[in-house]
N, C-alpha and C. Protein backbone atom coordinates (compact mmCIF):
# COMPACT_ATOMS: atom_id res chain seq x y z
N UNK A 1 82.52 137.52 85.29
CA UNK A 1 83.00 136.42 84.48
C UNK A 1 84.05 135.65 85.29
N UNK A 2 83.74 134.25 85.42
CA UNK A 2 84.66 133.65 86.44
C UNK A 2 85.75 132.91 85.55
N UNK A 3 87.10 133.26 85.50
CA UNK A 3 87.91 133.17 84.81
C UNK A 3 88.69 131.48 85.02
N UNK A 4 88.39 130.99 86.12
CA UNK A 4 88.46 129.70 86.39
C UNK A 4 88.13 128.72 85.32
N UNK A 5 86.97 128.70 85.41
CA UNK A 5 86.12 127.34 83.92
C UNK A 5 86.82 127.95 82.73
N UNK A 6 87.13 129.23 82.22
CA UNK A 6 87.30 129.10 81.29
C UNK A 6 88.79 128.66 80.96
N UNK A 7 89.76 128.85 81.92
CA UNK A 7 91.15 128.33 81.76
C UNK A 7 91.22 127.15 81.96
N UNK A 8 90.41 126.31 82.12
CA UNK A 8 90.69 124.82 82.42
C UNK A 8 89.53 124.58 80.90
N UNK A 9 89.32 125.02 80.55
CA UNK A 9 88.24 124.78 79.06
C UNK A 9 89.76 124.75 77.96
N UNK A 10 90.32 126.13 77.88
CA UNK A 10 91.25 126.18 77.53
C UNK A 10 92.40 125.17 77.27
N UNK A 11 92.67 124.75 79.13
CA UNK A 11 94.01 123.90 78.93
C UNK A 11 93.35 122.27 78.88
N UNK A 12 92.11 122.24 78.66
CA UNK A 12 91.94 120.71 78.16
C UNK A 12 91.61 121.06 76.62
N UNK A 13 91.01 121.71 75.82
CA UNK A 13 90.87 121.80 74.49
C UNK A 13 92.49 122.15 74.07
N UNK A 14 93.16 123.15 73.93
CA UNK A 14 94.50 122.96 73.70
C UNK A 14 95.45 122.03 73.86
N UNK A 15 95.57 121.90 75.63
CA UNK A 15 96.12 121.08 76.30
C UNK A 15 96.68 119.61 75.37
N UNK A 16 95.31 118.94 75.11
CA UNK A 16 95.25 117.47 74.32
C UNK A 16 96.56 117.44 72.95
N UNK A 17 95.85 118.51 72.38
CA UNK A 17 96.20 118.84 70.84
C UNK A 17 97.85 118.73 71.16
N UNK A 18 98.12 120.03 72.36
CA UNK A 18 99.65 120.81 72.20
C UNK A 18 100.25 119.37 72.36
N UNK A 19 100.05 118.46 73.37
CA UNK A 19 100.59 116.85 73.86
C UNK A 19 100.78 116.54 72.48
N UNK A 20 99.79 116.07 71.78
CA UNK A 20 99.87 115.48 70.42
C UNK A 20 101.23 115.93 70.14
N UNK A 21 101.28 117.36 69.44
CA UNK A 21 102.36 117.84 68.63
C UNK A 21 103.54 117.59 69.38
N UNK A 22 103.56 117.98 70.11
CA UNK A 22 104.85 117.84 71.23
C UNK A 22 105.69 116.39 70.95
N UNK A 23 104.72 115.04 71.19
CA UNK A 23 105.17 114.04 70.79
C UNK A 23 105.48 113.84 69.68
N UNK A 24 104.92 114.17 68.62
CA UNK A 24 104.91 113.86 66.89
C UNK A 24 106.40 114.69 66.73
N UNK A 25 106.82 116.13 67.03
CA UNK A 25 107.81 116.65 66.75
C UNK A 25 109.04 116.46 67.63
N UNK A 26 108.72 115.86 68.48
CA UNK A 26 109.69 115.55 69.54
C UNK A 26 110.64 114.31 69.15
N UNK A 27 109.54 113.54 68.28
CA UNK A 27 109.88 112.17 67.42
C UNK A 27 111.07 112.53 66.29
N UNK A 28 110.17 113.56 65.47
CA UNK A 28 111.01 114.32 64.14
C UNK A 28 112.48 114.89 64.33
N UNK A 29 112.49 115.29 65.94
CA UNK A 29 113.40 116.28 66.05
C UNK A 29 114.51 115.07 66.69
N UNK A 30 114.28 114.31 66.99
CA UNK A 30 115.06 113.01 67.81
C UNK A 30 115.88 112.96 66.46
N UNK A 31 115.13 112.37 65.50
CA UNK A 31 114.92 111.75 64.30
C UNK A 31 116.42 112.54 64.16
N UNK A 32 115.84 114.00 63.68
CA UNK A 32 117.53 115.06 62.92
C UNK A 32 118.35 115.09 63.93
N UNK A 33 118.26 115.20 65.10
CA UNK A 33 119.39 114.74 66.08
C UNK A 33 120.26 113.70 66.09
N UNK A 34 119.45 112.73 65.68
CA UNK A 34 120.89 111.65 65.81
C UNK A 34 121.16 111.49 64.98
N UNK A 35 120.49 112.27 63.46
CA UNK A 35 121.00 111.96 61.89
C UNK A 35 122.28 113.04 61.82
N UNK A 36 122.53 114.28 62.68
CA UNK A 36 123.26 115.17 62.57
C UNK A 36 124.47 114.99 63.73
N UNK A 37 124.59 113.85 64.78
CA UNK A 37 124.67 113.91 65.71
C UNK A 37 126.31 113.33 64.96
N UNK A 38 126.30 112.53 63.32
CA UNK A 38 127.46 112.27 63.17
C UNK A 38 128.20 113.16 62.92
N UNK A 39 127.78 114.61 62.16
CA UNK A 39 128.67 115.54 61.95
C UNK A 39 128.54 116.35 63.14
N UNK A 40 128.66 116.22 64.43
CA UNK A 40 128.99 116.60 65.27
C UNK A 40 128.04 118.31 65.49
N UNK A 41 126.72 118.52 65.18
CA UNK A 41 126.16 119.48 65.12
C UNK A 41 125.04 119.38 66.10
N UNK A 42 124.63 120.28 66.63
CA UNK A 42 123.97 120.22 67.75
C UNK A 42 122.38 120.69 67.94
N UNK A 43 121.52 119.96 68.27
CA UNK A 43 119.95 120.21 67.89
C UNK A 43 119.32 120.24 69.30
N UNK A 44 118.88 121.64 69.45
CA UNK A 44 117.71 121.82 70.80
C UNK A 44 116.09 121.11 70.40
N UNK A 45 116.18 119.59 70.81
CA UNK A 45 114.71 119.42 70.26
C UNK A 45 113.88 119.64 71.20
N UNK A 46 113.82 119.60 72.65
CA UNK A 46 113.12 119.97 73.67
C UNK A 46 112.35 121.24 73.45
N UNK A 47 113.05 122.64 73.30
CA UNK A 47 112.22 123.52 73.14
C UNK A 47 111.50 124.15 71.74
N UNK A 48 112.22 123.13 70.93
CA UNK A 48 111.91 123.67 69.16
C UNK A 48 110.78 122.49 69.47
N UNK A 49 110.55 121.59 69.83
CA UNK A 49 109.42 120.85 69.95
C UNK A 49 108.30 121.40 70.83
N UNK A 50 108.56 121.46 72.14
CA UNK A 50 107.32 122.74 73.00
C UNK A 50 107.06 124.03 71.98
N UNK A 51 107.79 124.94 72.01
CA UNK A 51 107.25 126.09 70.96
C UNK A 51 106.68 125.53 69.68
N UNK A 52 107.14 124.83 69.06
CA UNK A 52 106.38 124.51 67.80
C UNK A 52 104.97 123.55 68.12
N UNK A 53 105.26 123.12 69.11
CA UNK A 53 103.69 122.55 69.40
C UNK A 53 102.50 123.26 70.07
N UNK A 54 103.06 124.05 70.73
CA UNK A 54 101.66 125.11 71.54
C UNK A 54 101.56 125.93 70.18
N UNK A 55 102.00 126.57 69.19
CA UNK A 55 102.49 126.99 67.87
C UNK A 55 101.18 126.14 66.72
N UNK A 56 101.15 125.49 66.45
CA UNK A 56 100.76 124.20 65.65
C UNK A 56 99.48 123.95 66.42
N UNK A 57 98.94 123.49 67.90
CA UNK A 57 98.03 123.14 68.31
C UNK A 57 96.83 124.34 67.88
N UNK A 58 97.49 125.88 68.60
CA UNK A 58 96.87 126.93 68.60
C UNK A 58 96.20 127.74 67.48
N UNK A 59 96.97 127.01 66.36
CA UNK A 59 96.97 126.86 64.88
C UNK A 59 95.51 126.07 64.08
N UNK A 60 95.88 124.99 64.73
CA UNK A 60 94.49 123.79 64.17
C UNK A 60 93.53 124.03 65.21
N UNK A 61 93.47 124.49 66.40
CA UNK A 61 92.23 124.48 67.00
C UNK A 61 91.51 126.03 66.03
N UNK A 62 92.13 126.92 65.95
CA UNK A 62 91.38 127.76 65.52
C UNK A 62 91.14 127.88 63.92
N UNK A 63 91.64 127.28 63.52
CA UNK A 63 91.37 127.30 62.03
C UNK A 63 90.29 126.09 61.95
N UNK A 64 90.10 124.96 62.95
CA UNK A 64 89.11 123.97 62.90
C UNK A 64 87.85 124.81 63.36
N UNK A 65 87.60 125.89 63.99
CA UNK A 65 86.28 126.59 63.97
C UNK A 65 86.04 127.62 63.09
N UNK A 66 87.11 127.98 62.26
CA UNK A 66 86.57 128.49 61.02
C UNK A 66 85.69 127.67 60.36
N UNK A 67 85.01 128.52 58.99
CA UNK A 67 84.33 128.14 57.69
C UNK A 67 84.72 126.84 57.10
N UNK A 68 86.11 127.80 56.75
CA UNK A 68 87.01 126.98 56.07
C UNK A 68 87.81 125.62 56.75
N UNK A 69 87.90 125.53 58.07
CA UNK A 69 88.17 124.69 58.26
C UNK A 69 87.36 123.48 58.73
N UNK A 70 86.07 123.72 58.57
CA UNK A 70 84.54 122.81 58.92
C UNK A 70 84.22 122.44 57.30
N UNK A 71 84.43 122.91 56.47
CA UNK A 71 83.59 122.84 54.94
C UNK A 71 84.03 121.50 54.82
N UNK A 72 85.28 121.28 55.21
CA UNK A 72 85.70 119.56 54.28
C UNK A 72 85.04 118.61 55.15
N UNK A 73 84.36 119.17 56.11
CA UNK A 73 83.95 118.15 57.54
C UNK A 73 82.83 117.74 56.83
N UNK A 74 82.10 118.45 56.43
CA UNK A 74 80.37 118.59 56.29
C UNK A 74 80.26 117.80 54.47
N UNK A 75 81.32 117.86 53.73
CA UNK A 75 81.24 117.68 52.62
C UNK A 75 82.12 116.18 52.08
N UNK A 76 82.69 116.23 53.29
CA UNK A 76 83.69 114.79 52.49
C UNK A 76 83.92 113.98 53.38
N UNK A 77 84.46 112.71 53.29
CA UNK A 77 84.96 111.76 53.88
C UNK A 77 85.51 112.05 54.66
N UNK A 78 85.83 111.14 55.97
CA UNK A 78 86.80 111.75 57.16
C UNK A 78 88.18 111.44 56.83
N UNK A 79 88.97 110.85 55.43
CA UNK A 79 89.80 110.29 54.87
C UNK A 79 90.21 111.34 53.95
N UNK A 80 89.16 112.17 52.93
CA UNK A 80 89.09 113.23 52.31
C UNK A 80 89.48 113.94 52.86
N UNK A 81 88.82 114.46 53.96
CA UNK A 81 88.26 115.43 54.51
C UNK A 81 90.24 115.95 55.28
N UNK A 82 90.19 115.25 55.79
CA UNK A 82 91.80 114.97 56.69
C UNK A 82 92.59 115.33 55.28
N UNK A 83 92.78 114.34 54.23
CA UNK A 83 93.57 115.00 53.21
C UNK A 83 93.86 116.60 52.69
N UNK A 84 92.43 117.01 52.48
CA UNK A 84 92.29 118.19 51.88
C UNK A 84 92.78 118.92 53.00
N UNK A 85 92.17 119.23 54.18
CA UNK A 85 93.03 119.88 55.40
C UNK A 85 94.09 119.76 55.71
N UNK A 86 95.32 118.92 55.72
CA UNK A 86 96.10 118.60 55.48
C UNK A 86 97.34 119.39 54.44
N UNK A 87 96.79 118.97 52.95
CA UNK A 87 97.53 119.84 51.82
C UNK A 87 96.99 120.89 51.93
N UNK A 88 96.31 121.89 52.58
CA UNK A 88 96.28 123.21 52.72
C UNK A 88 97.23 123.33 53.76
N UNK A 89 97.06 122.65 55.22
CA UNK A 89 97.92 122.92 56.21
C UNK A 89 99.60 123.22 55.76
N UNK A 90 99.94 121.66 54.83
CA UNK A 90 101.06 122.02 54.17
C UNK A 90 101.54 123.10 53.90
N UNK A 91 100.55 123.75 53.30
CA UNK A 91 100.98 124.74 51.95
C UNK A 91 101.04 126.06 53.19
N UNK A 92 100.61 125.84 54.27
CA UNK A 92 100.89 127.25 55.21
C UNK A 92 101.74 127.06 55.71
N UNK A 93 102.47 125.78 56.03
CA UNK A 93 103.54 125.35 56.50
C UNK A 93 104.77 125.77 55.92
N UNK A 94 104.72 125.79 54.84
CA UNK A 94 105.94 125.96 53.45
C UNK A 94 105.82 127.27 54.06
N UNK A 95 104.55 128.30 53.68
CA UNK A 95 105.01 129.93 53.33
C UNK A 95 105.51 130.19 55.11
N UNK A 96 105.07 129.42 56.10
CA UNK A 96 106.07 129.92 57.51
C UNK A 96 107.01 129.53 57.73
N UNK A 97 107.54 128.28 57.24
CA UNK A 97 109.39 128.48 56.98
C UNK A 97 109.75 128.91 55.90
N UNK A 98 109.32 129.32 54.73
CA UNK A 98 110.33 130.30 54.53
C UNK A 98 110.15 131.75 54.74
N UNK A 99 108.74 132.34 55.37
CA UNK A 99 108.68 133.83 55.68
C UNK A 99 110.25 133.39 57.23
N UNK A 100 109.73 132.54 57.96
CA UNK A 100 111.15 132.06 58.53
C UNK A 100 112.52 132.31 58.34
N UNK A 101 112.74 131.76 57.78
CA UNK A 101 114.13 131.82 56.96
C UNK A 101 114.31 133.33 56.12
N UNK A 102 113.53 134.21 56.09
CA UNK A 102 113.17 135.39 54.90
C UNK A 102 113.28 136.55 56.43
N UNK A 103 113.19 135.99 57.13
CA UNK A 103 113.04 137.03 58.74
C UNK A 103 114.36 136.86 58.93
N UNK A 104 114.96 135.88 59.42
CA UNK A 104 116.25 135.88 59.54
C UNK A 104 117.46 136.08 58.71
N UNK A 105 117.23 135.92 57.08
CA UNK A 105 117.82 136.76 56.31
C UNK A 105 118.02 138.54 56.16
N UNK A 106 116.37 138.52 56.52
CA UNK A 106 116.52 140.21 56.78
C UNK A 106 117.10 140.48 57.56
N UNK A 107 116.89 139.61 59.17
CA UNK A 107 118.17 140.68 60.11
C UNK A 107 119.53 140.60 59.48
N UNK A 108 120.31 139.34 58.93
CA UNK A 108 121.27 139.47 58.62
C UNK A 108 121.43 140.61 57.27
N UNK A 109 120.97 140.75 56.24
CA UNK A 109 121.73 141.74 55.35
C UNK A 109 120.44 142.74 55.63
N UNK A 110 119.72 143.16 55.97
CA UNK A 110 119.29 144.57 56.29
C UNK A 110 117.88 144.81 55.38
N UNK A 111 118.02 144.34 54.31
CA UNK A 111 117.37 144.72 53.22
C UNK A 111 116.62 143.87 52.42
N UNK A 112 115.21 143.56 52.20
CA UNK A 112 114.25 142.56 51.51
C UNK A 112 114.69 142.38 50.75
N UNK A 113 114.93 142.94 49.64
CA UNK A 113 115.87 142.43 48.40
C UNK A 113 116.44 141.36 48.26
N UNK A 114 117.73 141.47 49.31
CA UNK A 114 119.17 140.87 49.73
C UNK A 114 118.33 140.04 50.43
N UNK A 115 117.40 139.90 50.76
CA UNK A 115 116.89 138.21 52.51
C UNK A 115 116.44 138.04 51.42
N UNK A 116 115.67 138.46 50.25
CA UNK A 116 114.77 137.47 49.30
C UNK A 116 116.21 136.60 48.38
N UNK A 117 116.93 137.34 47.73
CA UNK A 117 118.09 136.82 47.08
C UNK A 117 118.82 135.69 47.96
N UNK A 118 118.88 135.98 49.12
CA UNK A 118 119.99 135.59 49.97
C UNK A 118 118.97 134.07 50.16
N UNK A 119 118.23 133.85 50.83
CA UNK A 119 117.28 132.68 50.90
C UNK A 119 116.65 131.96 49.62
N UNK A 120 116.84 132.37 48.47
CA UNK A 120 116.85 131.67 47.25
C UNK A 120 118.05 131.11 46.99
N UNK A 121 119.50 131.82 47.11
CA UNK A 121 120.49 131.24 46.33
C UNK A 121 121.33 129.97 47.73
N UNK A 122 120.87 130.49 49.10
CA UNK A 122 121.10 129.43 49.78
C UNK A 122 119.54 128.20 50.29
N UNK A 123 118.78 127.80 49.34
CA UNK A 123 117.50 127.60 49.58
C UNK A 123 118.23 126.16 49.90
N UNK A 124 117.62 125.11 50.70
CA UNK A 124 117.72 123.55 51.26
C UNK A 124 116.31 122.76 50.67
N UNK A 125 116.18 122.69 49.11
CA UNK A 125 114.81 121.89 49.25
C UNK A 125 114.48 120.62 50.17
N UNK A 126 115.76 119.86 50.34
CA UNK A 126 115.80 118.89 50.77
C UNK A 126 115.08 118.72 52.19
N UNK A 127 115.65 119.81 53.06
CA UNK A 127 115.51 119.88 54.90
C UNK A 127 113.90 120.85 54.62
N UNK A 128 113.88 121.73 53.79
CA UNK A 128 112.65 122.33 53.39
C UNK A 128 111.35 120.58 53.37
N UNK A 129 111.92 120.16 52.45
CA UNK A 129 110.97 118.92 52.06
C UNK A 129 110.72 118.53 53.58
N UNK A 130 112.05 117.79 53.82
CA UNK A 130 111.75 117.13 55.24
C UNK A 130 110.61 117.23 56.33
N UNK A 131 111.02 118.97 56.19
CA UNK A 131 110.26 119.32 57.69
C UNK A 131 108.55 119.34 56.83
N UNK A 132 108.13 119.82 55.80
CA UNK A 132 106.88 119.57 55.40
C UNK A 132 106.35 118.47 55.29
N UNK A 133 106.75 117.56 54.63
CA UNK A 133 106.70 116.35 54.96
C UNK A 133 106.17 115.60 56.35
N UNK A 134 107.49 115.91 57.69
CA UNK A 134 106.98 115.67 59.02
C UNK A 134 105.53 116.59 58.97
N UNK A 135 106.03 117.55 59.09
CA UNK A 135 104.69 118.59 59.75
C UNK A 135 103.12 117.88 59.47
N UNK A 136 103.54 117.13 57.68
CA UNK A 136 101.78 117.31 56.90
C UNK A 136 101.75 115.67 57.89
N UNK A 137 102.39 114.98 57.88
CA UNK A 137 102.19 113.43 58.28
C UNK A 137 101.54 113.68 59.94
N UNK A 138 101.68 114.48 60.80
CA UNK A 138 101.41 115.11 61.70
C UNK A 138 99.94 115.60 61.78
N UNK A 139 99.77 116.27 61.29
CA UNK A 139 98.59 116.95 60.52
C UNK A 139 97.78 116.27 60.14
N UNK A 140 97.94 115.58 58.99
CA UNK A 140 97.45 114.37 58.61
C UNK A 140 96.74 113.26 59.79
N UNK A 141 97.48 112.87 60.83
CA UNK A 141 97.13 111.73 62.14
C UNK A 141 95.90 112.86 62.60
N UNK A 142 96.35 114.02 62.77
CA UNK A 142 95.85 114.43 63.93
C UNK A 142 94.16 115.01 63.22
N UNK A 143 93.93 115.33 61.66
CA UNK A 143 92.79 115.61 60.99
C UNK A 143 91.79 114.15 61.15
N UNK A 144 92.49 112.87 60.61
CA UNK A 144 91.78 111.35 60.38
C UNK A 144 91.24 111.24 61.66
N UNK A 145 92.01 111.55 62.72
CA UNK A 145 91.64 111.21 64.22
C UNK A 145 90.14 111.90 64.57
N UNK A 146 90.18 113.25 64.36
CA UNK A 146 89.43 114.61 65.06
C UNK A 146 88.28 113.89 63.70
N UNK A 147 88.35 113.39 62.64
CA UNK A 147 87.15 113.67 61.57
C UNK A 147 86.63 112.35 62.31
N UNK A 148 87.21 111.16 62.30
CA UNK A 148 86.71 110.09 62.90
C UNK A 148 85.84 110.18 64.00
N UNK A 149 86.21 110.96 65.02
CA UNK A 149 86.41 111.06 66.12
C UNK A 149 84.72 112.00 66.09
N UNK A 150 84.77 112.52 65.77
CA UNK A 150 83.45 114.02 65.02
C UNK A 150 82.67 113.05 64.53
N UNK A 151 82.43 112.05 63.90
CA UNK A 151 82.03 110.95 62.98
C UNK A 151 81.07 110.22 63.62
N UNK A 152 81.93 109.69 65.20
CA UNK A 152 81.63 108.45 65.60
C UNK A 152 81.14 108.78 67.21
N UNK A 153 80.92 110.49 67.34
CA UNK A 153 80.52 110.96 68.63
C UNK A 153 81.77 111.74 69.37
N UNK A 154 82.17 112.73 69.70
CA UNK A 154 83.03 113.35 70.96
C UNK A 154 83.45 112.53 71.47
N UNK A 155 84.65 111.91 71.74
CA UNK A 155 85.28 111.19 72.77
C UNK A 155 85.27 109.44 72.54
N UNK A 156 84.34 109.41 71.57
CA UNK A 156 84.18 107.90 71.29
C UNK A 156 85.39 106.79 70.71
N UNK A 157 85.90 107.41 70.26
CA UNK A 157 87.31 107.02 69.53
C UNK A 157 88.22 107.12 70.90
N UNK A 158 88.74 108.15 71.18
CA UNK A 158 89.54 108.42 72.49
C UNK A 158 89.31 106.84 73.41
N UNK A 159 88.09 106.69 73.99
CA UNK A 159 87.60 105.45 74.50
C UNK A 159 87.74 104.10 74.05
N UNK A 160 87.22 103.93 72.47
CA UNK A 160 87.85 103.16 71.94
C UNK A 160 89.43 102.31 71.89
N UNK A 161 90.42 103.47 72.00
CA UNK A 161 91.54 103.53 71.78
C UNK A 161 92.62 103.50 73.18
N UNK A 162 91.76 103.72 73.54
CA UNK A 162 92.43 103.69 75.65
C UNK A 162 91.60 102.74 76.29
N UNK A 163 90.34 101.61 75.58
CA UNK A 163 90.23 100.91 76.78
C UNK A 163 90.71 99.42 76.20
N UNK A 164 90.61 98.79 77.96
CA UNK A 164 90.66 97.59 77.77
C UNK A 164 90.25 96.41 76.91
N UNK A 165 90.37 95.54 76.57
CA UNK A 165 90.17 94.33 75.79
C UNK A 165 88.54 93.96 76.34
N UNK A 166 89.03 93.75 77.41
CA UNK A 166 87.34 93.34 78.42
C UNK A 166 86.88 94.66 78.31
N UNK A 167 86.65 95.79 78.18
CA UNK A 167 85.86 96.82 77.97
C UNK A 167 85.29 97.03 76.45
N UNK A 168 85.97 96.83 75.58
CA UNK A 168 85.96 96.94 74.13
C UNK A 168 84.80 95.83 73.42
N UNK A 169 83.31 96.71 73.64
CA UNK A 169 83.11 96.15 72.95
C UNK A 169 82.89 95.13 71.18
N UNK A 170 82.24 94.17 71.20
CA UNK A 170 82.96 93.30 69.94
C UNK A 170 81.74 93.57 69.18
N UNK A 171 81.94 93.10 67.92
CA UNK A 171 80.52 92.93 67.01
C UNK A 171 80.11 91.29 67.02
N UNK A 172 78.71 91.61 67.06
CA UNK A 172 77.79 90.11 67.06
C UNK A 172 78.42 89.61 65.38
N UNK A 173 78.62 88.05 65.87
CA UNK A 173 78.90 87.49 64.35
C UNK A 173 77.59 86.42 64.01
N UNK A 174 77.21 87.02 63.21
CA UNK A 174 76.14 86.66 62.66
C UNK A 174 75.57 85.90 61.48
């Protein structure tokens, strides 16, 4: 097995995606940086953006070759289809920041109980909202794109969208 083709299969099927996220959260994380930057608090978006994007890419590529993540392809709109994938993505999004936040409560008081109590009575719906919010709008670009994209041929959109004016072709008006 020549391990070559398949790591360059790899870092162009990932590769694309992880770029995507990288930029989209790199945006988000700018975003709470300079919103926090007045109370003088300090935000690593460089690597909370790389980890959360190889994180997130590695995420949607493999849940897009599941069942479940092909059923909305085959059955709905690429508008639908992106939605419904999407508010599920959400909803996994929510339960990993707060199993998140529920991990780091446990190291601090020791005991599930106390991280479940302790992360309810200090809960942030607000920064909670936020980041779901970013994440699904994210999610969202990157489902409309891939359903379109699946729609209108492999790569056809990509082309579309990166070429020239003089390359692009027009429709006959008729």
């Amino acid at each position: 097995m020549n391990l070559a083709p398949m790591l360059k299969h790899e870092i162009k099927e990932i590769g694309l995606v992880s770029l995507y996220f990288f930029f989209c959260f790199s945006v988000f994380l700018t975003l709470k940086k300079l919103l926090l930057a007045d109370y003088q608090i300090e935000v690593s978006v460089l690597s909370t953006a790389a980890i959360s994007a190889l994180i997130a890419a590695k995420i949607v590529i493999i849940l897009d070759k599941t069942h479940a993540g092909r059923r909305f392809d085959a059955n709905y709109s690429p508008g639908l289809a992106a939605l419904y994938k999407t508010l599920i993505y959400i909803l996994v999004t929510f339960i990993v920041l707060y199993l998140e936040k529920l991990f780091h409560a446990y190291r601090e008081t020791g005991t599930l109980a106390q991280a479940i109590s302790y992360v309810w009575e200090h809960k942030d719906r607000n920064l909670i909202l936020a980041k779901v919010l970013c994440v699904g709008l994210a999610f969202f670009a990157y489902h409309l794109y891939a359903g379109l994209d699946r729609r209108l041929g492999e790569g056809t959109l990509r082309r579309l969208v990166m070429a020239s004016p003089e390359e692009t072709p027009t429709p006959d008006k008729g």
